[in-house]
N, C-alpha and C. Protein backbone atom coordinates (compact mmCIF):
# COMPACT_ATOMS: atom_id res chain seq x y z
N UNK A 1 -11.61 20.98 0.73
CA UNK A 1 -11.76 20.29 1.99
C UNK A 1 -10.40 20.17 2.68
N UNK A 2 -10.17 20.84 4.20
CA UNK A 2 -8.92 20.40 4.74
C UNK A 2 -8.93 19.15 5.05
N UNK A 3 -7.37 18.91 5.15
CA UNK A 3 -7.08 17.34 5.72
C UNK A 3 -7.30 17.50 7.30
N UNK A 4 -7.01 15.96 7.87
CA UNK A 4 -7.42 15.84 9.01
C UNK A 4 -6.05 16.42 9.67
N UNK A 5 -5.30 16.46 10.43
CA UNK A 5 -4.05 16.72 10.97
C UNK A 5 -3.69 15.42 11.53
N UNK A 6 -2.37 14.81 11.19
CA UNK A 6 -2.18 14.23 11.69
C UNK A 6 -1.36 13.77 13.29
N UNK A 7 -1.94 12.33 14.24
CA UNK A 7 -1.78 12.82 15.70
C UNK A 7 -0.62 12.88 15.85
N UNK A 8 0.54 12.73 15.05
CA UNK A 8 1.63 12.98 15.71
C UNK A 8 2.11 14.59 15.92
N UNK A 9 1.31 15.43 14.47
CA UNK A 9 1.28 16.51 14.89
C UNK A 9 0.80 17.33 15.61
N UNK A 10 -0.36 17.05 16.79
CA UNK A 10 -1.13 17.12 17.57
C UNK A 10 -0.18 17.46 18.66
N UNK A 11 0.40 16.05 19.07
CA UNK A 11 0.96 15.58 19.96
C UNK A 11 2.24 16.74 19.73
N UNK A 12 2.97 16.76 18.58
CA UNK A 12 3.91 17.66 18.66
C UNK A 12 3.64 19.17 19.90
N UNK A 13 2.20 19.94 19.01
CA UNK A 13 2.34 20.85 19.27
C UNK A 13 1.84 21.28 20.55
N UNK A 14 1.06 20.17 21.38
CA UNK A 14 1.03 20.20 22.56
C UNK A 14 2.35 20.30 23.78
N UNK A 15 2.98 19.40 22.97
CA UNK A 15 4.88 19.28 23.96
C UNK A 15 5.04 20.29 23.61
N UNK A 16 4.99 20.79 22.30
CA UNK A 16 5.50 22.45 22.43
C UNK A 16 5.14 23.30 23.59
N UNK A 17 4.03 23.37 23.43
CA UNK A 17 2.72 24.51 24.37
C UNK A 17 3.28 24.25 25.65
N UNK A 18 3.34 22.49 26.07
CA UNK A 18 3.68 22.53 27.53
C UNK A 18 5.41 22.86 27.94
N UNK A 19 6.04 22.65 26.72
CA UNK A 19 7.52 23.23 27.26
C UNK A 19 7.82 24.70 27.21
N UNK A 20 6.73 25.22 26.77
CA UNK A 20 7.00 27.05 26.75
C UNK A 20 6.06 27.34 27.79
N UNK A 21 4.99 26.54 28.43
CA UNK A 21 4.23 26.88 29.60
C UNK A 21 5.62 26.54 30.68
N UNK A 22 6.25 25.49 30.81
CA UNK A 22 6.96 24.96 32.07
C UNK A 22 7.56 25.70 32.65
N UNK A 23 8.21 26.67 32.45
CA UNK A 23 9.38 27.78 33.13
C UNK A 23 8.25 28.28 33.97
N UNK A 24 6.84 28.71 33.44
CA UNK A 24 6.03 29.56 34.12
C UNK A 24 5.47 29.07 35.18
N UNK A 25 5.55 27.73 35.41
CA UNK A 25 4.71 27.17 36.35
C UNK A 25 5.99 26.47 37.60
N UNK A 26 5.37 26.37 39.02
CA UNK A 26 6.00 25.70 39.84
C UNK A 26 5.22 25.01 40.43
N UNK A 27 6.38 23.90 41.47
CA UNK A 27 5.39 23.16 42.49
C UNK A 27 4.97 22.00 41.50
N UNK A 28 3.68 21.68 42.20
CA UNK A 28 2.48 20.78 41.24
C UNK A 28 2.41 20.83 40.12
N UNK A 29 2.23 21.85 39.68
CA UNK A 29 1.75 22.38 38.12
C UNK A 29 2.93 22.14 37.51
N UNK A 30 3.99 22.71 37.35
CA UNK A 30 5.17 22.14 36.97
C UNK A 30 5.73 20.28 36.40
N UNK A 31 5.59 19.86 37.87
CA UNK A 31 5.94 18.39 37.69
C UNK A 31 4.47 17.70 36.66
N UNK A 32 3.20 18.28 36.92
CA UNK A 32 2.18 17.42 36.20
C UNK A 32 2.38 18.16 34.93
N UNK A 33 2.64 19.12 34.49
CA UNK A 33 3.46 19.63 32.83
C UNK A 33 4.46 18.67 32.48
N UNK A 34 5.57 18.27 33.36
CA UNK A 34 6.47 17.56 32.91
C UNK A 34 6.00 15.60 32.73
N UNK A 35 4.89 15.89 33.75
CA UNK A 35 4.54 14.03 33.34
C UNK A 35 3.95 14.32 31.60
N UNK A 36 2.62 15.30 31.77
CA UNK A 36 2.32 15.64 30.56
C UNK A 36 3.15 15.57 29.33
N UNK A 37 4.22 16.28 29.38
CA UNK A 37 4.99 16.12 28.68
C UNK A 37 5.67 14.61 28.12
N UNK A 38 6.26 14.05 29.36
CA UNK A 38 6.45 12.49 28.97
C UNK A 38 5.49 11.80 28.61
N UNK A 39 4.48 11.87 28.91
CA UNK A 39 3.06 11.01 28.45
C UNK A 39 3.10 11.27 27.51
N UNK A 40 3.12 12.35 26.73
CA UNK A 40 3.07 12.69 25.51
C UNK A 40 3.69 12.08 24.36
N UNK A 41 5.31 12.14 24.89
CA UNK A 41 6.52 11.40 24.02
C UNK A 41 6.17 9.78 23.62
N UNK A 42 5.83 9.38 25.16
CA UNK A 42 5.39 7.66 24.96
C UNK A 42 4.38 7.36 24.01
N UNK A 43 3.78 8.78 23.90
CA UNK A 43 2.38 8.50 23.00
C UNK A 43 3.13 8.13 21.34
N UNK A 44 4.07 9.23 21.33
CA UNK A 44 4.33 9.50 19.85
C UNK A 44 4.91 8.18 19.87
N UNK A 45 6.06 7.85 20.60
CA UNK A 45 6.75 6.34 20.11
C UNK A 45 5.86 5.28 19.91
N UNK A 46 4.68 5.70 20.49
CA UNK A 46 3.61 4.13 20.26
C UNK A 46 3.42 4.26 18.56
N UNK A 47 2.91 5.46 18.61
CA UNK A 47 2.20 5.63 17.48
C UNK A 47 3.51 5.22 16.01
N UNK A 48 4.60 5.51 16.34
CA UNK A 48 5.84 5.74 15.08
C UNK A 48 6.30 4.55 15.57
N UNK A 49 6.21 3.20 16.48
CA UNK A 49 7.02 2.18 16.79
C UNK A 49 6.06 0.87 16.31
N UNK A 50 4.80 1.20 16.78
CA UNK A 50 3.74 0.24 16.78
C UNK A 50 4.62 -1.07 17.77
N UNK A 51 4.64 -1.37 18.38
CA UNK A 51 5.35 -1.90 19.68
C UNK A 51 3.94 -3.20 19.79
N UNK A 52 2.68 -2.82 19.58
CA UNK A 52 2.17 -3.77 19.79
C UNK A 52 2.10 -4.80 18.12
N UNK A 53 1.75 -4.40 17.17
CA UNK A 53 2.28 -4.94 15.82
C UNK A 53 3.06 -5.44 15.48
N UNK A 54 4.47 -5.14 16.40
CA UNK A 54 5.06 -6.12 16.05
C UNK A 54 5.59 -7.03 17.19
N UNK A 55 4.92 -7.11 18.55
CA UNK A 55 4.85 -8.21 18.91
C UNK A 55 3.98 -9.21 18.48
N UNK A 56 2.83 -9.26 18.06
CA UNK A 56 1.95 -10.06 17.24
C UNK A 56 2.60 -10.91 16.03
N UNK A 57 3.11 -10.09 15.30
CA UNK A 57 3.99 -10.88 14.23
C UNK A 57 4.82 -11.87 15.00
N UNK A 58 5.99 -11.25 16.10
CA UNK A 58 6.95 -12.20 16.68
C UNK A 58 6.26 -13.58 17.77
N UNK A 59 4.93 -13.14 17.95
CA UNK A 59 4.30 -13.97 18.44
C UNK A 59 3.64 -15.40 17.66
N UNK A 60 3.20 -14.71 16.51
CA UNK A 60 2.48 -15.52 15.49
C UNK A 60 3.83 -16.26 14.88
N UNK A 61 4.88 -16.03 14.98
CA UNK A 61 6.08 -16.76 14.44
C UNK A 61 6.34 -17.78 15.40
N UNK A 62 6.61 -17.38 16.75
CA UNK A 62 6.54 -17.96 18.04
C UNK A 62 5.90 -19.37 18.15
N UNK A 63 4.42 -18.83 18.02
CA UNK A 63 3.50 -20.20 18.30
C UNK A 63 2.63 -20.70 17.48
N UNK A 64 2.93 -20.39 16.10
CA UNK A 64 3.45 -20.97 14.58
C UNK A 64 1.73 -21.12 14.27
N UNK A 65 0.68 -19.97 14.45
CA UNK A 65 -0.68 -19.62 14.12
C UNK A 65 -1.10 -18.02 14.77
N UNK A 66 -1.70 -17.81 13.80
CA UNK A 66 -2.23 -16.33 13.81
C UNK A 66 -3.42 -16.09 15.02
N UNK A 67 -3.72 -15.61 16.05
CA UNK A 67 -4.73 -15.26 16.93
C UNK A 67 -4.30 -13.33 17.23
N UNK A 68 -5.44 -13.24 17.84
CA UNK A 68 -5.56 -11.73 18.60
C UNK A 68 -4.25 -11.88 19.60
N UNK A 69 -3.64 -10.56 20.04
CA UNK A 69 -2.73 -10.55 20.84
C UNK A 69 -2.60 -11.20 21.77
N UNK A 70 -3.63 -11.01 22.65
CA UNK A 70 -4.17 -11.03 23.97
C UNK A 70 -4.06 -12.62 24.23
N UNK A 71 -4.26 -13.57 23.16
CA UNK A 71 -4.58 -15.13 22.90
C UNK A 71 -3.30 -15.37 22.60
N UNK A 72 -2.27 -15.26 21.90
CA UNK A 72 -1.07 -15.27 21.79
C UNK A 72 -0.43 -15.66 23.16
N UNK A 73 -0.58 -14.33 23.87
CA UNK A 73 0.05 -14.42 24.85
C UNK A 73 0.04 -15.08 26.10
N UNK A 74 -1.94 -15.34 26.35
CA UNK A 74 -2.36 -16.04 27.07
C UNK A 74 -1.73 -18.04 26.60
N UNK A 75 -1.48 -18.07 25.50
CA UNK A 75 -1.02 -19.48 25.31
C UNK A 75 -0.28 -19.89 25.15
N UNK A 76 1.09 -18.91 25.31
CA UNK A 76 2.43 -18.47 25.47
C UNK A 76 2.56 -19.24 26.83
N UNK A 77 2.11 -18.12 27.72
CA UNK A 77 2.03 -18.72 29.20
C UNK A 77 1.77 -20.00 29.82
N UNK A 78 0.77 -20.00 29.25
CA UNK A 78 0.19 -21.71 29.39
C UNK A 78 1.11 -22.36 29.39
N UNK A 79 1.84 -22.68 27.63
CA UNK A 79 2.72 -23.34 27.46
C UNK A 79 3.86 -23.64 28.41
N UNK A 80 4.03 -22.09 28.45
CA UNK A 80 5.80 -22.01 29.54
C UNK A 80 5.24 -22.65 30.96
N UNK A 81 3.96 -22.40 31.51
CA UNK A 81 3.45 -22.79 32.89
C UNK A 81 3.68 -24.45 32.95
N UNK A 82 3.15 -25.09 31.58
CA UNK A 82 3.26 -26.13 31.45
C UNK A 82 4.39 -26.93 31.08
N UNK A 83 5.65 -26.43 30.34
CA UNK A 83 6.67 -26.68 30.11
C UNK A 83 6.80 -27.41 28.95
N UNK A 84 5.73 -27.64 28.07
CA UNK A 84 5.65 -27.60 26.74
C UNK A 84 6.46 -26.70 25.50
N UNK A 85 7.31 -25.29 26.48
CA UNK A 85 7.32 -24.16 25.52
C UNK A 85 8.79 -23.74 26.52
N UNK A 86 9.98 -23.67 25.99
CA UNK A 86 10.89 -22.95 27.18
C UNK A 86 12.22 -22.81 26.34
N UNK A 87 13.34 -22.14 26.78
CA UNK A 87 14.39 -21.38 25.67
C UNK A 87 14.89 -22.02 25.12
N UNK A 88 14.21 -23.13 24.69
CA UNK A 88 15.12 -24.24 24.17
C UNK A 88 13.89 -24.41 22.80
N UNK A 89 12.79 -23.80 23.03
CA UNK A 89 12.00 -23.35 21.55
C UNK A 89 12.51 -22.50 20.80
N UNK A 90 12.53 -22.99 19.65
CA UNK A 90 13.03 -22.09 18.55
C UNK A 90 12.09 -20.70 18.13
N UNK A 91 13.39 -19.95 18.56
CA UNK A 91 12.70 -18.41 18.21
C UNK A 91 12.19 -17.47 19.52
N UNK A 92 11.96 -18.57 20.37
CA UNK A 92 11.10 -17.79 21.72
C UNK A 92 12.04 -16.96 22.46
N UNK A 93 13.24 -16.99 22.66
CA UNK A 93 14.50 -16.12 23.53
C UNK A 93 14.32 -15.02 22.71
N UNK A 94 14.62 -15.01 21.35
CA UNK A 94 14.77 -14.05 20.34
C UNK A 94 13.57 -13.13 20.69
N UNK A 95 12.30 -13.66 20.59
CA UNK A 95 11.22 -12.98 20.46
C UNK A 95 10.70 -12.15 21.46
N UNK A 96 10.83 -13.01 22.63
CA UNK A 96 11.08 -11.49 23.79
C UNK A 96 11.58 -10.98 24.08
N UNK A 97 13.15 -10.74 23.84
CA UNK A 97 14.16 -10.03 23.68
C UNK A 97 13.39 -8.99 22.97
N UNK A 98 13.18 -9.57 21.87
CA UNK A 98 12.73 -8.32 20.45
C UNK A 98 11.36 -7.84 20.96
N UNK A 99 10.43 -8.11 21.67
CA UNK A 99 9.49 -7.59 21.92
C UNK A 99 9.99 -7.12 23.84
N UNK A 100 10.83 -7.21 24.61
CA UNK A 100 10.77 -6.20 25.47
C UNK A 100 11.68 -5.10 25.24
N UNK A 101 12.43 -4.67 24.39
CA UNK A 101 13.52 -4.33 23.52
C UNK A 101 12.58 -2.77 22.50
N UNK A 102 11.49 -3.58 22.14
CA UNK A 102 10.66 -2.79 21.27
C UNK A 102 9.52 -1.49 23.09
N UNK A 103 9.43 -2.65 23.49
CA UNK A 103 8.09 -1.89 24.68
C UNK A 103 9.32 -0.90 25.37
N UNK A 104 10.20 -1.21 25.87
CA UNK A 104 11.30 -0.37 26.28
C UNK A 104 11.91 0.73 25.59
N UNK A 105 11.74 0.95 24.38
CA UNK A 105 12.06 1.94 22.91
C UNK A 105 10.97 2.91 23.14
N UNK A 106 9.86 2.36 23.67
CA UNK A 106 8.59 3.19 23.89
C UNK A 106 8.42 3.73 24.85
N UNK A 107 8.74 2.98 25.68
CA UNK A 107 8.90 3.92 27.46
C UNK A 107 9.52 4.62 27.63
N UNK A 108 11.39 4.44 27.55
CA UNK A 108 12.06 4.87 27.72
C UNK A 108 13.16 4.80 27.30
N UNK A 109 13.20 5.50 25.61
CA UNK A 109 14.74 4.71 24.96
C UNK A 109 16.17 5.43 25.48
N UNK A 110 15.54 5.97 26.74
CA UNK A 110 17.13 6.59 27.31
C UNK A 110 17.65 5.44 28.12
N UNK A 111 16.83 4.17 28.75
CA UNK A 111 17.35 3.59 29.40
C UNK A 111 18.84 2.88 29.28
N UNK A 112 20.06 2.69 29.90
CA UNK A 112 21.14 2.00 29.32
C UNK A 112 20.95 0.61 29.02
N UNK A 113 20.81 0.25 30.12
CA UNK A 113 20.22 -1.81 29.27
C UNK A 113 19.39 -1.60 27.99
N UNK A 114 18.75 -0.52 28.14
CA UNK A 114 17.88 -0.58 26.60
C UNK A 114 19.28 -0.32 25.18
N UNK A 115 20.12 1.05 25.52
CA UNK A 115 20.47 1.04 24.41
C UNK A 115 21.81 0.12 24.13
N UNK A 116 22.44 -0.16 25.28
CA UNK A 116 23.30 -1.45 25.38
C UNK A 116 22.80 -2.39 24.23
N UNK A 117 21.74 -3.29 24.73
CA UNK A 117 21.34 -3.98 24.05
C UNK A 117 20.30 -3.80 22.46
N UNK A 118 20.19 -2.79 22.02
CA UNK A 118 19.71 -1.92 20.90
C UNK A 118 20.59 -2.39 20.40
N UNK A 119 21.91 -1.28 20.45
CA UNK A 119 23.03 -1.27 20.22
C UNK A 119 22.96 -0.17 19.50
N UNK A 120 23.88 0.67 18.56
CA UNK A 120 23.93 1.93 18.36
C UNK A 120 23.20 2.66 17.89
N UNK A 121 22.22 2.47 16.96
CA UNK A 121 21.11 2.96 15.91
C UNK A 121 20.55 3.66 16.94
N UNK A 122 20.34 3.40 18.38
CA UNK A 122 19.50 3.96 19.38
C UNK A 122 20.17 4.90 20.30
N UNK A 123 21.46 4.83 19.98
CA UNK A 123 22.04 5.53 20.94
C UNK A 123 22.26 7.12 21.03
């Protein structure tokens, strides 16, 4: 029985396909190869970063009980709306630092504020 392939190798060999298609194409076709292409990359960093996993953890540390993401965050807000919750909570500066730090690694770890604040491992 073969194995399944895994998607990062999927994803590989598609960026391949579309960077040996790109020379051939202009115009339109070209630039939507090259989004393709980046869409692609963001895919793989999701998949090798998990960006949402470990905001959940830094969240569940945050507001010191385990819920779905989505609830986390919605009571995050609340809090800060309400002023119950603000940088003067322990851990909360840290934690979105570390979680826009992580979503930014995924978008775009060429950005400079990103690797500035990374600091070299990323650079």
């Amino acid at each position: 029985m073969a194995e399944q392939i895994e998607a990062t190798t999927l994803i590989e060999a598609v960026q391949l396909f579309l960077a040996e298609l790109e020379p051939e194409l202009k115009g339109r076709r070209a630039f939507h190869a090259k989004v393709a292409g980046n869409a692609l990359a963001i895919v793989a960093r999701e998949l090798a970063q998990q960006p949402q996993a470990r905001e959940h953890a830094l969240l569940v540390g945050v507001m010191g009980h385990d819920a779905p993401l989505d609830t986390l965050r919605t009571q995050m807000c609340e809090q800060l709306r309400a002023g119950t919750m603000g940088a003067a909570t322990p851990g909360l500066v840290d934690a979105l630092l570390a979680v826009t730090l992580c979503k930014c690694g995924v978008d775009n770890p060429r950005y400079a504020t990103f690797k500035r604040l990374a600091g070299p491992a990323t650079a």
